[in-house]
PDB file of N, CA and C in Angstrom:
ATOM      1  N   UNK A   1     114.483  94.306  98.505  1.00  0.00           N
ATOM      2  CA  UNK A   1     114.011  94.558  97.155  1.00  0.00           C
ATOM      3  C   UNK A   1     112.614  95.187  97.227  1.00  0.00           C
ATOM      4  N   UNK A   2     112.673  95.989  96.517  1.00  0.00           N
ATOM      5  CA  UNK A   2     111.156  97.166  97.073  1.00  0.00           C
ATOM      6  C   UNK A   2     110.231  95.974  96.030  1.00  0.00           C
ATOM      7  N   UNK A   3     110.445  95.409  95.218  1.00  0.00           N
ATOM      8  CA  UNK A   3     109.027  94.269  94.915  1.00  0.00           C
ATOM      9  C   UNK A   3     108.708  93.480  96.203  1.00  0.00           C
ATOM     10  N   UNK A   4     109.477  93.046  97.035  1.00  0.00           N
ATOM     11  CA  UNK A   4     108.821  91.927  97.963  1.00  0.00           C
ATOM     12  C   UNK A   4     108.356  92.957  98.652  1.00  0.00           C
ATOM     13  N   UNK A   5     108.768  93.902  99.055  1.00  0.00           N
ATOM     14  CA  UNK A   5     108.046  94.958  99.933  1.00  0.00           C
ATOM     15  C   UNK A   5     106.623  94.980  99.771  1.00  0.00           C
ATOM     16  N   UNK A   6     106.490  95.733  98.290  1.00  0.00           N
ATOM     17  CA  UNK A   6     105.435  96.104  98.073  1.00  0.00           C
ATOM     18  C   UNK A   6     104.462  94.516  97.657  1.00  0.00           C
ATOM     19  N   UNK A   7     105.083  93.413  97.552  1.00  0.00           N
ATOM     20  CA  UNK A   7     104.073  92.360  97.034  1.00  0.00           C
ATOM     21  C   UNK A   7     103.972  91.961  98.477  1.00  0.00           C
ATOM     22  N   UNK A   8     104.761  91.961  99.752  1.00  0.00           N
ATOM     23  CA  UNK A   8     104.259  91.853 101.194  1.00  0.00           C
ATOM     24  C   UNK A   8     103.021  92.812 101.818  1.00  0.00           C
ATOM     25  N   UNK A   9     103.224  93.734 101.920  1.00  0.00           N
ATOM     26  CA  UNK A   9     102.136  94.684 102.034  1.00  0.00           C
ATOM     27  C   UNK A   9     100.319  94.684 101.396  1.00  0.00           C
ATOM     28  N   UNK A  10     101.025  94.212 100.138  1.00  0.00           N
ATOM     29  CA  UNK A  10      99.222  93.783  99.122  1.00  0.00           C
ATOM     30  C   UNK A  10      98.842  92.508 100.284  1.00  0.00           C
ATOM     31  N   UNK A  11      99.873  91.687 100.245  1.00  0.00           N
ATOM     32  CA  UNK A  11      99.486  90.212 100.916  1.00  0.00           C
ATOM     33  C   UNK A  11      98.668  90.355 102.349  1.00  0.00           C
ATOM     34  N   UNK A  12      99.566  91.388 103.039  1.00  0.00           N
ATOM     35  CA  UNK A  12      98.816  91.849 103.882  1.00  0.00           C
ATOM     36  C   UNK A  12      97.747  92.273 104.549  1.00  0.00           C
ATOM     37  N   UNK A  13      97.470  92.698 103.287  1.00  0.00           N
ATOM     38  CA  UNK A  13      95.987  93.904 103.182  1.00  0.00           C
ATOM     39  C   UNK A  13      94.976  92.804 102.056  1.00  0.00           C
ATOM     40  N   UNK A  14      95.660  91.903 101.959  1.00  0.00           N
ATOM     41  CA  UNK A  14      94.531  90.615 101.242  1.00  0.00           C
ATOM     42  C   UNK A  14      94.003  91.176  99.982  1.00  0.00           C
ATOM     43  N   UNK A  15      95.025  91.662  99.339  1.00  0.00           N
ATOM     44  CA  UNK A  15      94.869  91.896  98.151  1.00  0.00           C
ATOM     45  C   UNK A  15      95.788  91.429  97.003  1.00  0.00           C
ATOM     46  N   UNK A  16      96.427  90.866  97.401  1.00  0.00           N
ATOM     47  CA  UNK A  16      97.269  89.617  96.418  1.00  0.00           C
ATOM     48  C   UNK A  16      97.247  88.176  97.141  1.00  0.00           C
ATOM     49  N   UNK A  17      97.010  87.028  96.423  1.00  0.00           N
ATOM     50  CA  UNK A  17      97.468  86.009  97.106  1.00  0.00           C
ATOM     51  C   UNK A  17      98.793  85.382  96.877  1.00  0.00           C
ATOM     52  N   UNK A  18      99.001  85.616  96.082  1.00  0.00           N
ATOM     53  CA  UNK A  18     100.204  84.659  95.281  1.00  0.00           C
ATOM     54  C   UNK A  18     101.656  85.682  94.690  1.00  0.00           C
ATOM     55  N   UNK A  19     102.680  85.303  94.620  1.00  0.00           N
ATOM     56  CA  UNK A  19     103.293  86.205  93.608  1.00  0.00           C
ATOM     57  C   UNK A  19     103.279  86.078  92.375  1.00  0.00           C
ATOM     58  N   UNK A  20     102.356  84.800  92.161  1.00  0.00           N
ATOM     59  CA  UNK A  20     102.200  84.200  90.282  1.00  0.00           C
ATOM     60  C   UNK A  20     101.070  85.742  90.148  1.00  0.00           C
ATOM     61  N   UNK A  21      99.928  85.962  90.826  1.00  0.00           N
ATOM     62  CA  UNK A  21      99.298  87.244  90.921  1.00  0.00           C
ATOM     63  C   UNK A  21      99.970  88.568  91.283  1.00  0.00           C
ATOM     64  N   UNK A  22     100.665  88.793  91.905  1.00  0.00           N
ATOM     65  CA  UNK A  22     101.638  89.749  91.804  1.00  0.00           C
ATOM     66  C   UNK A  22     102.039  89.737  90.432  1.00  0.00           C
ATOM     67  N   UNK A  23     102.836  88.875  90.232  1.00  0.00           N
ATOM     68  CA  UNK A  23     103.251  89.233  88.747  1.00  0.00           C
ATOM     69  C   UNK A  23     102.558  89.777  87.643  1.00  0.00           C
ATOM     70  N   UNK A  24     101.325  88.892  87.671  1.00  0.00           N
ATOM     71  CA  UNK A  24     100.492  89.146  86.570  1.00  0.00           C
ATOM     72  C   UNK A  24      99.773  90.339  86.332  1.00  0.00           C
ATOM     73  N   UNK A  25      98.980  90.908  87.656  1.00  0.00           N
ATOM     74  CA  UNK A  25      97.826  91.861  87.613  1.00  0.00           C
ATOM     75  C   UNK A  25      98.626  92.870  87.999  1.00  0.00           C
ATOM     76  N   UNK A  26      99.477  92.605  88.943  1.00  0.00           N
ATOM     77  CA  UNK A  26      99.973  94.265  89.436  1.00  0.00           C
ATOM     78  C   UNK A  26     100.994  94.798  88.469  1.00  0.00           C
ATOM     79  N   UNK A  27     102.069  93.291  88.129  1.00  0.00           N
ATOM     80  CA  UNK A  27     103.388  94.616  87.308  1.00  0.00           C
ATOM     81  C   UNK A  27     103.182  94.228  85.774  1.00  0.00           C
ATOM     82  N   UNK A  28     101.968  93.567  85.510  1.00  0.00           N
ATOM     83  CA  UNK A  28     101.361  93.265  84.386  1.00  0.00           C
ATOM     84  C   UNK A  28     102.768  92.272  83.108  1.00  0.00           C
ATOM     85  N   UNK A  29     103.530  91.440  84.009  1.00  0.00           N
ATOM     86  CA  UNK A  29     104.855  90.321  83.834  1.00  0.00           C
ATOM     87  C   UNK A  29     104.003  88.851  83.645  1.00  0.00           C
ATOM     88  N   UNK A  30     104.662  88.387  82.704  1.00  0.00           N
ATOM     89  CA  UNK A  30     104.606  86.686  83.156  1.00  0.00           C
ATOM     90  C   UNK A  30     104.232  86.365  84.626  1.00  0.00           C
ATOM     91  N   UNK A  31     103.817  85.020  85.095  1.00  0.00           N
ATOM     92  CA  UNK A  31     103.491  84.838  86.364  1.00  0.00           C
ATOM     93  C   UNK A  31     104.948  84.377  87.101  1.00  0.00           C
ATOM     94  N   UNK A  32     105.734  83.854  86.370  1.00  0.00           N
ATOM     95  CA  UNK A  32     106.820  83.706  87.178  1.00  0.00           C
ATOM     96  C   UNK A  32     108.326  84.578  87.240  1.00  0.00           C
ATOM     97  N   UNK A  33     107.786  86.305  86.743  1.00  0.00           N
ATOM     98  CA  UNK A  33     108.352  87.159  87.099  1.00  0.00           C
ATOM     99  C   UNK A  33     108.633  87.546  88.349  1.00  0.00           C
ATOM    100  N   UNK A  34     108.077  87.295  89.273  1.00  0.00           N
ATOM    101  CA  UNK A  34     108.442  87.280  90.716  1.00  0.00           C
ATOM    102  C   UNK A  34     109.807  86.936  91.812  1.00  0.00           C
ATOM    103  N   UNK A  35     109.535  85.612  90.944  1.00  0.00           N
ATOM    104  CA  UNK A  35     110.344  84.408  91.865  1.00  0.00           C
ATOM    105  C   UNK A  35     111.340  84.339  90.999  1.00  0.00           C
ATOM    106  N   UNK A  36     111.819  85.082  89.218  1.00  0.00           N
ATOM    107  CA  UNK A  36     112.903  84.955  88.852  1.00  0.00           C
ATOM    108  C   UNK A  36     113.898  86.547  89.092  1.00  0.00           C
ATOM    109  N   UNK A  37     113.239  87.592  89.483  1.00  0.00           N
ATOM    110  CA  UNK A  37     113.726  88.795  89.655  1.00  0.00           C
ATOM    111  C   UNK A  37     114.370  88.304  91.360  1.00  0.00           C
ATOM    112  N   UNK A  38     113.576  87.878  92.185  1.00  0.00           N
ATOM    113  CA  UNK A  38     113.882  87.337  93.402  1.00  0.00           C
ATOM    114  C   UNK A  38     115.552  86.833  93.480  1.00  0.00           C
ATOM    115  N   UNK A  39     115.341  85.620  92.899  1.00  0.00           N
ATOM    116  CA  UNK A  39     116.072  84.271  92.462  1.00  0.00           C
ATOM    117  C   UNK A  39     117.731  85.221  92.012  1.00  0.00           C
ATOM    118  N   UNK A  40     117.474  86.061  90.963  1.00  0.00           N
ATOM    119  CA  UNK A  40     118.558  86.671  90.353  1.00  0.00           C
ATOM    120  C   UNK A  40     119.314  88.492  90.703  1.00  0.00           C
ATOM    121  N   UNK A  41     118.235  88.165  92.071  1.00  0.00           N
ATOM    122  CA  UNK A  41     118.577  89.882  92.584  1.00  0.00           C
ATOM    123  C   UNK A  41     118.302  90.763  91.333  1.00  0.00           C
ATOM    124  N   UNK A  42     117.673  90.662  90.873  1.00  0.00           N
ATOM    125  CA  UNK A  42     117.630  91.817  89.386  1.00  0.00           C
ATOM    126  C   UNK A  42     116.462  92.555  89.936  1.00  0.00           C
ATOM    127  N   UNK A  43     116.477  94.544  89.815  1.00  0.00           N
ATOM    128  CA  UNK A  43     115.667  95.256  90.073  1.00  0.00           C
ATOM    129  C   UNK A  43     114.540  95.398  88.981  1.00  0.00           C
ATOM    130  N   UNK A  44     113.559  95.825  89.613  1.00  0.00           N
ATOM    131  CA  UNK A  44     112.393  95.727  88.354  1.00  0.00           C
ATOM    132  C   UNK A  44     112.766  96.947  87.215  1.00  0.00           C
ATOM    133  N   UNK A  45     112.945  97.126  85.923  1.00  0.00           N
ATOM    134  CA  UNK A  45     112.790  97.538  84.883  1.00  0.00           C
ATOM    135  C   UNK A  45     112.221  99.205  85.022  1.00  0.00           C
ATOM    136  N   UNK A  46     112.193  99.713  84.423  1.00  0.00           N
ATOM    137  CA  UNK A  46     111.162 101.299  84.393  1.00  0.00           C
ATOM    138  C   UNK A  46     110.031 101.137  84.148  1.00  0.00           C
ATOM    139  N   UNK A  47     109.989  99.946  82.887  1.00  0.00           N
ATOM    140  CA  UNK A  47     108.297  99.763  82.757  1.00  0.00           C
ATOM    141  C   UNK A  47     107.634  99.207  83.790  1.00  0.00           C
ATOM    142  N   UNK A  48     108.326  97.998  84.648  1.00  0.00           N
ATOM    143  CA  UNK A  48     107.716  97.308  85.601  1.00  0.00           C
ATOM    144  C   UNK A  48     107.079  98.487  86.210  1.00  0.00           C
ATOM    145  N   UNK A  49     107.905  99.161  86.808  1.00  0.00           N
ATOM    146  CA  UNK A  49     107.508  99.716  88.238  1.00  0.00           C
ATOM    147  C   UNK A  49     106.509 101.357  87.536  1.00  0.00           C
ATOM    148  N   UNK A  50     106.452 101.823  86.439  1.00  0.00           N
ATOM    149  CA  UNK A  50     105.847 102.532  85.797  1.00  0.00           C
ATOM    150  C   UNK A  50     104.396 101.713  85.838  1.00  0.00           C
ATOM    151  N   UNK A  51     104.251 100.504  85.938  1.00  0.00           N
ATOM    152  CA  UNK A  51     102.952  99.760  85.910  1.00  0.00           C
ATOM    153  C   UNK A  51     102.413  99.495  86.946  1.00  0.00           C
ATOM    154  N   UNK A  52     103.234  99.310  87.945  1.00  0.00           N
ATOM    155  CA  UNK A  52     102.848  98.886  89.150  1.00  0.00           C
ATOM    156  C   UNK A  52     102.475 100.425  89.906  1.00  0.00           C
ATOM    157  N   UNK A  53     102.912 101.429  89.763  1.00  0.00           N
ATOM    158  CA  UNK A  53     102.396 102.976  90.033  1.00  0.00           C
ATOM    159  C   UNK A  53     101.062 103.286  89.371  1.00  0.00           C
ATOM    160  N   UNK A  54     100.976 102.859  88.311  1.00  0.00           N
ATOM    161  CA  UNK A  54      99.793 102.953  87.676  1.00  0.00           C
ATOM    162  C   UNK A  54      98.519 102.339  88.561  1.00  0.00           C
ATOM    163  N   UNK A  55      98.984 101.162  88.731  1.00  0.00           N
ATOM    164  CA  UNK A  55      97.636 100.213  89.118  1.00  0.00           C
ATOM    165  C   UNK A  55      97.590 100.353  90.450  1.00  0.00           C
ATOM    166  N   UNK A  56      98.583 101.056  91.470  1.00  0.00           N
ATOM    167  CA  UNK A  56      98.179 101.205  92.856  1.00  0.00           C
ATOM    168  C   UNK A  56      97.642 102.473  92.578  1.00  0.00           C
ATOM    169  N   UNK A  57      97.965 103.692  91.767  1.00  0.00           N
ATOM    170  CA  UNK A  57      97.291 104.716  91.641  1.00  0.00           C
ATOM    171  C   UNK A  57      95.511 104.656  91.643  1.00  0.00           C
ATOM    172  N   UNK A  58      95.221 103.574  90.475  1.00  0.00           N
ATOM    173  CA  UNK A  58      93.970 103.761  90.205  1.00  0.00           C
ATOM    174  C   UNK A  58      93.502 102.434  90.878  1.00  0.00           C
ATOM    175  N   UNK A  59      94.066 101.834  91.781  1.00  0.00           N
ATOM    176  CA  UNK A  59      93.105 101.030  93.145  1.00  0.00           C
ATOM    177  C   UNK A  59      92.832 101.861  93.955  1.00  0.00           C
ATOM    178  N   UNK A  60      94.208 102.640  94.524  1.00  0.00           N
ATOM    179  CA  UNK A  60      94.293 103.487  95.407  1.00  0.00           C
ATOM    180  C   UNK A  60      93.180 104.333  95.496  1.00  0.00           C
ATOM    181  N   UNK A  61      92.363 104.930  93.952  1.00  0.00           N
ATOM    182  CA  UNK A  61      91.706 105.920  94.205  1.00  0.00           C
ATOM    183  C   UNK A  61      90.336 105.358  94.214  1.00  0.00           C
ATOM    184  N   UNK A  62      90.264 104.029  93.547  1.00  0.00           N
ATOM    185  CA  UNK A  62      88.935 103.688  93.500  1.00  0.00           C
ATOM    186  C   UNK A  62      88.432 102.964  94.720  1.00  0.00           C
ATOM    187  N   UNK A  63      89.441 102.986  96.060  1.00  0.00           N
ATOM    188  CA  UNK A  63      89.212 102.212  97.285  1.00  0.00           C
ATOM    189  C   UNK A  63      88.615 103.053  97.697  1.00  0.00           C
ATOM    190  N   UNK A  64      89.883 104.418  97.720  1.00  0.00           N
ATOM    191  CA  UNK A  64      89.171 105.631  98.594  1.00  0.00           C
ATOM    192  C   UNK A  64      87.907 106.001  98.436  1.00  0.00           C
ATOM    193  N   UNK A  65      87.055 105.889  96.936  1.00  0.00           N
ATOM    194  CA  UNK A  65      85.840 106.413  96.644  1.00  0.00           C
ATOM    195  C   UNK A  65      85.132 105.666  97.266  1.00  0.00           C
ATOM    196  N   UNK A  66      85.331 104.619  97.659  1.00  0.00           N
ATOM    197  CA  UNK A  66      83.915 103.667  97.922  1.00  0.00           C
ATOM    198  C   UNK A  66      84.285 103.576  99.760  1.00  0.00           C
ATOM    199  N   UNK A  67      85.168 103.541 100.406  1.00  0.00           N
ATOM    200  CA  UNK A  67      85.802 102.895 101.834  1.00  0.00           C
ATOM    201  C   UNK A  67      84.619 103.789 102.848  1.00  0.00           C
ATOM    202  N   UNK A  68      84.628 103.039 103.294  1.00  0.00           N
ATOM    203  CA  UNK A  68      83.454 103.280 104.176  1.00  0.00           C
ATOM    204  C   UNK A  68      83.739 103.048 106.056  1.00  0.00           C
ATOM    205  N   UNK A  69      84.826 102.231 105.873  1.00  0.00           N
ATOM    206  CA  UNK A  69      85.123 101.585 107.112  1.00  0.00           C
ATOM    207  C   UNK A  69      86.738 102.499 107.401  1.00  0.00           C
ATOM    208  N   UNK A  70      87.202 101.970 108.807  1.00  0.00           N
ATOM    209  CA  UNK A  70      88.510 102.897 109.185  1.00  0.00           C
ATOM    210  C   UNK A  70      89.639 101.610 108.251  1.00  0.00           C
ATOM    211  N   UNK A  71      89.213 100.397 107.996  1.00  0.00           N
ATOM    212  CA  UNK A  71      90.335  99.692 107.695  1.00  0.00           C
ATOM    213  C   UNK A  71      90.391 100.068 106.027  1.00  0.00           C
ATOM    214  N   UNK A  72      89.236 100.336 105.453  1.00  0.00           N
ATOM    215  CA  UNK A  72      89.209 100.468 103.983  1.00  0.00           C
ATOM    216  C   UNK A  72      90.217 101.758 103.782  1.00  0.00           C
ATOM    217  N   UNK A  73      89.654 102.697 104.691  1.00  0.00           N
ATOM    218  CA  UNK A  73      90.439 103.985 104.753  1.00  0.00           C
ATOM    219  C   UNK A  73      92.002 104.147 104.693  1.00  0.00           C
ATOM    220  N   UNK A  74      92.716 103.564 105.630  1.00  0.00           N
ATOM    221  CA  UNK A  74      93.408 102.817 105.638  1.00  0.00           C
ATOM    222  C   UNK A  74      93.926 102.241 105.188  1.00  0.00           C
ATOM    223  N   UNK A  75      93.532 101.227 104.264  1.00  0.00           N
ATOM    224  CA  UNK A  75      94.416 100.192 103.118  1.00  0.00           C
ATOM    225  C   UNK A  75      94.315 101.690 101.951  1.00  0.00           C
ATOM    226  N   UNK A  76      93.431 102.584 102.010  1.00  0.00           N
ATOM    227  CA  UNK A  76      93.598 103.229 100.637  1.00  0.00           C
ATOM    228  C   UNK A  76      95.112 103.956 100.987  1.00  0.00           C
ATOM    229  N   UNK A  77      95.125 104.568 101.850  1.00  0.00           N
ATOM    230  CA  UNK A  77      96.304 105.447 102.459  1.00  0.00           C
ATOM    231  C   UNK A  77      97.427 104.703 102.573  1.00  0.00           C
ATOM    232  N   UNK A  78      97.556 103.481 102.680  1.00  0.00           N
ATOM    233  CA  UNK A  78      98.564 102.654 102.931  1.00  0.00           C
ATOM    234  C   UNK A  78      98.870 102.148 101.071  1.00  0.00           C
ATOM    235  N   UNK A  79      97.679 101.959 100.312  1.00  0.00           N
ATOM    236  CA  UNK A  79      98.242 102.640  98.455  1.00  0.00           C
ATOM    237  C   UNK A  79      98.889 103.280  98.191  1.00  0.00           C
ATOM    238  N   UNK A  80      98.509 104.800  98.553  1.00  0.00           N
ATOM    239  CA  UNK A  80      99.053 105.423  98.395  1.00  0.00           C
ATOM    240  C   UNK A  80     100.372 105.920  98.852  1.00  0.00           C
ATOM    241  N   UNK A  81     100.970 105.111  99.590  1.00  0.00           N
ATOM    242  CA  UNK A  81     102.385 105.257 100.321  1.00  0.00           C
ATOM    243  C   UNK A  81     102.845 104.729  99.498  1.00  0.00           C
ATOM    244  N   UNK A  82     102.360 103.351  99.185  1.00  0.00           N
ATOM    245  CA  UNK A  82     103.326 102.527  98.314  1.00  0.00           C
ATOM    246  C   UNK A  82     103.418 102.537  96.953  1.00  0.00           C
ATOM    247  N   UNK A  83     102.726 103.887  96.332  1.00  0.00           N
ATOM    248  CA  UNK A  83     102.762 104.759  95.367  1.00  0.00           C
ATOM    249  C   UNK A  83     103.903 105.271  95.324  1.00  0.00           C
ATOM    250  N   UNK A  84     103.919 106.114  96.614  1.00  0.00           N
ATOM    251  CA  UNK A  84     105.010 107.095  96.763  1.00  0.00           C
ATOM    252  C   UNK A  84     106.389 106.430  96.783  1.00  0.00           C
ATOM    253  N   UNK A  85     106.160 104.983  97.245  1.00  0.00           N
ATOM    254  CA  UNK A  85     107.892 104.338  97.341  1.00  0.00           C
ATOM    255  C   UNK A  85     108.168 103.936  95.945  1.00  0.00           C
ATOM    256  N   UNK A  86     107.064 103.853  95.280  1.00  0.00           N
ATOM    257  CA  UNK A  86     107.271 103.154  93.581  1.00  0.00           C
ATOM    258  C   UNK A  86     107.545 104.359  92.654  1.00  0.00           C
ATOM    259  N   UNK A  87     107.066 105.266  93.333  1.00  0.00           N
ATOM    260  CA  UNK A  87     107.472 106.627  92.635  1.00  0.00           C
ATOM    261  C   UNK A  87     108.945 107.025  92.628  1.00  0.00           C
ATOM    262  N   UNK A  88     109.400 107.470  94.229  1.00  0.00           N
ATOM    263  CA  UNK A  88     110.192 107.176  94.167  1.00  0.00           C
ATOM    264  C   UNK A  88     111.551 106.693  93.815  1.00  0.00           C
ATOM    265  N   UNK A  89     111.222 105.435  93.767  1.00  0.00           N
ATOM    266  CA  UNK A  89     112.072 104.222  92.629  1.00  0.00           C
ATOM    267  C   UNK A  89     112.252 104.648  90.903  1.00  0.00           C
ATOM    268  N   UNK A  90     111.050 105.003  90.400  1.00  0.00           N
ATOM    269  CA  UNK A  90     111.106 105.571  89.526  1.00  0.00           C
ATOM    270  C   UNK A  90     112.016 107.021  89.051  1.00  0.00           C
ATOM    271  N   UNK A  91     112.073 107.910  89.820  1.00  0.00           N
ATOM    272  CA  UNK A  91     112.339 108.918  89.703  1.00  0.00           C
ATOM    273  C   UNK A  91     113.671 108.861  89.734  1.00  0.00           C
ATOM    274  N   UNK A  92     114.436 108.139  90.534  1.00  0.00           N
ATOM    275  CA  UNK A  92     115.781 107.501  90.511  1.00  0.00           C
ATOM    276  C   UNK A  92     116.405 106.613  90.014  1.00  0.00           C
ATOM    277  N   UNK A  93     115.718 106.015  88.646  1.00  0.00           N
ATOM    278  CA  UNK A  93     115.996 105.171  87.285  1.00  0.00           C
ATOM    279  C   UNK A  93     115.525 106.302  86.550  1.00  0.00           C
ATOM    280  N   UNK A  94     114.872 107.039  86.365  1.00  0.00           N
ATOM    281  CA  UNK A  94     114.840 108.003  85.697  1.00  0.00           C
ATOM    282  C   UNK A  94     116.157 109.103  85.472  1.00  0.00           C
ATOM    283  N   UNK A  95     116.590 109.161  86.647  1.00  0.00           N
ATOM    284  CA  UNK A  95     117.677 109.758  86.384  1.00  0.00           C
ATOM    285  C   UNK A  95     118.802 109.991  86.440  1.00  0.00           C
TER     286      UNK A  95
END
Protein backbone atom coordinates (compact mmCIF):
# COMPACT_ATOMS: atom_id res chain seq x y z
CA UNK A 1 0.00 0.00 0.00
CA UNK A 2 1.90 3.15 -1.20
CA UNK A 3 0.57 4.90 2.37
CA UNK A 4 2.76 2.56 4.51
CA UNK A 5 5.42 3.17 2.02
CA UNK A 6 5.41 6.57 2.10
CA UNK A 7 4.46 6.82 6.10
CA UNK A 8 7.76 4.24 6.37
CA UNK A 9 10.10 6.42 4.64
CA UNK A 10 8.94 9.89 6.74
CA UNK A 11 9.59 7.43 9.84
CA UNK A 12 12.75 6.92 8.54
CA UNK A 13 14.01 10.19 7.85
CA UNK A 14 12.44 11.16 11.50
CA UNK A 15 9.94 13.04 10.28
CA UNK A 16 6.81 11.34 11.41
CA UNK A 17 6.56 9.52 14.60
CA UNK A 18 3.37 7.95 14.75
CA UNK A 19 0.73 7.07 12.11
CA UNK A 20 -1.92 8.98 14.48
CA UNK A 21 0.69 11.93 12.88
CA UNK A 22 0.76 10.57 9.62
CA UNK A 23 -2.72 10.82 9.50
CA UNK A 24 -3.18 14.07 10.78
CA UNK A 25 -0.41 16.50 9.37
CA UNK A 26 0.53 14.74 6.25
CA UNK A 27 -2.91 13.43 4.58
CA UNK A 28 -4.61 16.07 6.72
CA UNK A 29 -7.43 12.66 7.98
CA UNK A 30 -8.61 11.91 11.41
CA UNK A 31 -5.73 10.35 13.47
CA UNK A 32 -6.96 6.98 13.11
CA UNK A 33 -7.09 7.10 9.34
CA UNK A 34 -4.08 5.11 9.09
CA UNK A 35 -4.65 2.01 10.90
CA UNK A 36 -8.36 1.90 9.43
CA UNK A 37 -7.32 2.22 5.57
CA UNK A 38 -4.55 -0.46 6.73
CA UNK A 39 -7.07 -2.71 8.65
CA UNK A 40 -9.60 -2.60 5.50
CA UNK A 41 -7.09 -2.67 2.50
CA UNK A 42 -8.90 0.48 1.22
CA UNK A 43 -6.64 2.83 -1.13
CA UNK A 44 -6.34 6.42 -0.16
CA UNK A 45 -9.08 8.65 -1.89
CA UNK A 46 -7.91 11.51 -4.63
CA UNK A 47 -8.15 14.02 -2.01
CA UNK A 48 -5.97 12.04 0.39
CA UNK A 49 -3.16 11.63 -1.78
CA UNK A 50 -3.81 15.22 -3.60
CA UNK A 51 -2.82 16.37 0.11
CA UNK A 52 -0.22 14.37 0.86
CA UNK A 53 1.58 15.71 -2.70
CA UNK A 54 0.91 18.95 -1.54
CA UNK A 55 2.65 18.83 1.80
CA UNK A 56 5.71 16.74 0.57
CA UNK A 57 5.85 19.34 -2.23
CA UNK A 58 6.13 22.30 0.05
CA UNK A 59 8.48 20.38 2.81
CA UNK A 60 10.28 19.13 0.03
CA UNK A 61 11.06 22.62 -1.09
CA UNK A 62 11.42 24.31 2.10
CA UNK A 63 14.15 21.51 3.23
CA UNK A 64 15.97 22.06 0.09
CA UNK A 65 16.17 25.93 0.81
CA UNK A 66 17.65 25.71 4.07
CA UNK A 67 19.83 21.88 3.89
CA UNK A 68 23.06 22.53 4.44
CA UNK A 69 24.34 19.06 5.22
CA UNK A 70 24.64 15.84 2.58
CA UNK A 71 21.82 14.11 4.78
CA UNK A 72 19.43 17.26 4.64
CA UNK A 73 20.17 17.17 0.91
CA UNK A 74 19.18 14.01 0.73
CA UNK A 75 16.02 13.67 2.77
CA UNK A 76 14.97 16.73 0.41
CA UNK A 77 15.58 14.48 -2.78
CA UNK A 78 14.27 11.51 -1.17
CA UNK A 79 10.68 14.17 -0.91
CA UNK A 80 10.78 14.59 -3.78
CA UNK A 81 10.69 10.95 -5.05
CA UNK A 82 7.97 10.35 -2.89
CA UNK A 83 6.24 13.18 -4.62
CA UNK A 84 6.75 11.55 -7.71
CA UNK A 85 5.22 8.06 -6.40
CA UNK A 86 2.14 10.14 -4.96
CA UNK A 87 1.95 11.75 -8.18
CA UNK A 88 1.98 9.05 -9.84
CA UNK A 89 -0.86 7.40 -7.89
CA UNK A 90 -2.71 10.30 -8.63
CA UNK A 91 -2.50 10.47 -12.20
CA UNK A 92 -3.84 6.90 -12.34
CA UNK A 93 -7.13 7.66 -10.22
CA UNK A 94 -7.31 10.41 -12.28
CA UNK A 95 -7.81 8.51 -15.07
Amino acid sequence: MLLEVIYGELRDMWMVESQYEFSRFWLGQSRSYMSCAKARQRPPSLLVLMRLSQRLASISAKYAAVATTEMEVANAHKLRELNGMVGEAVGQQAA
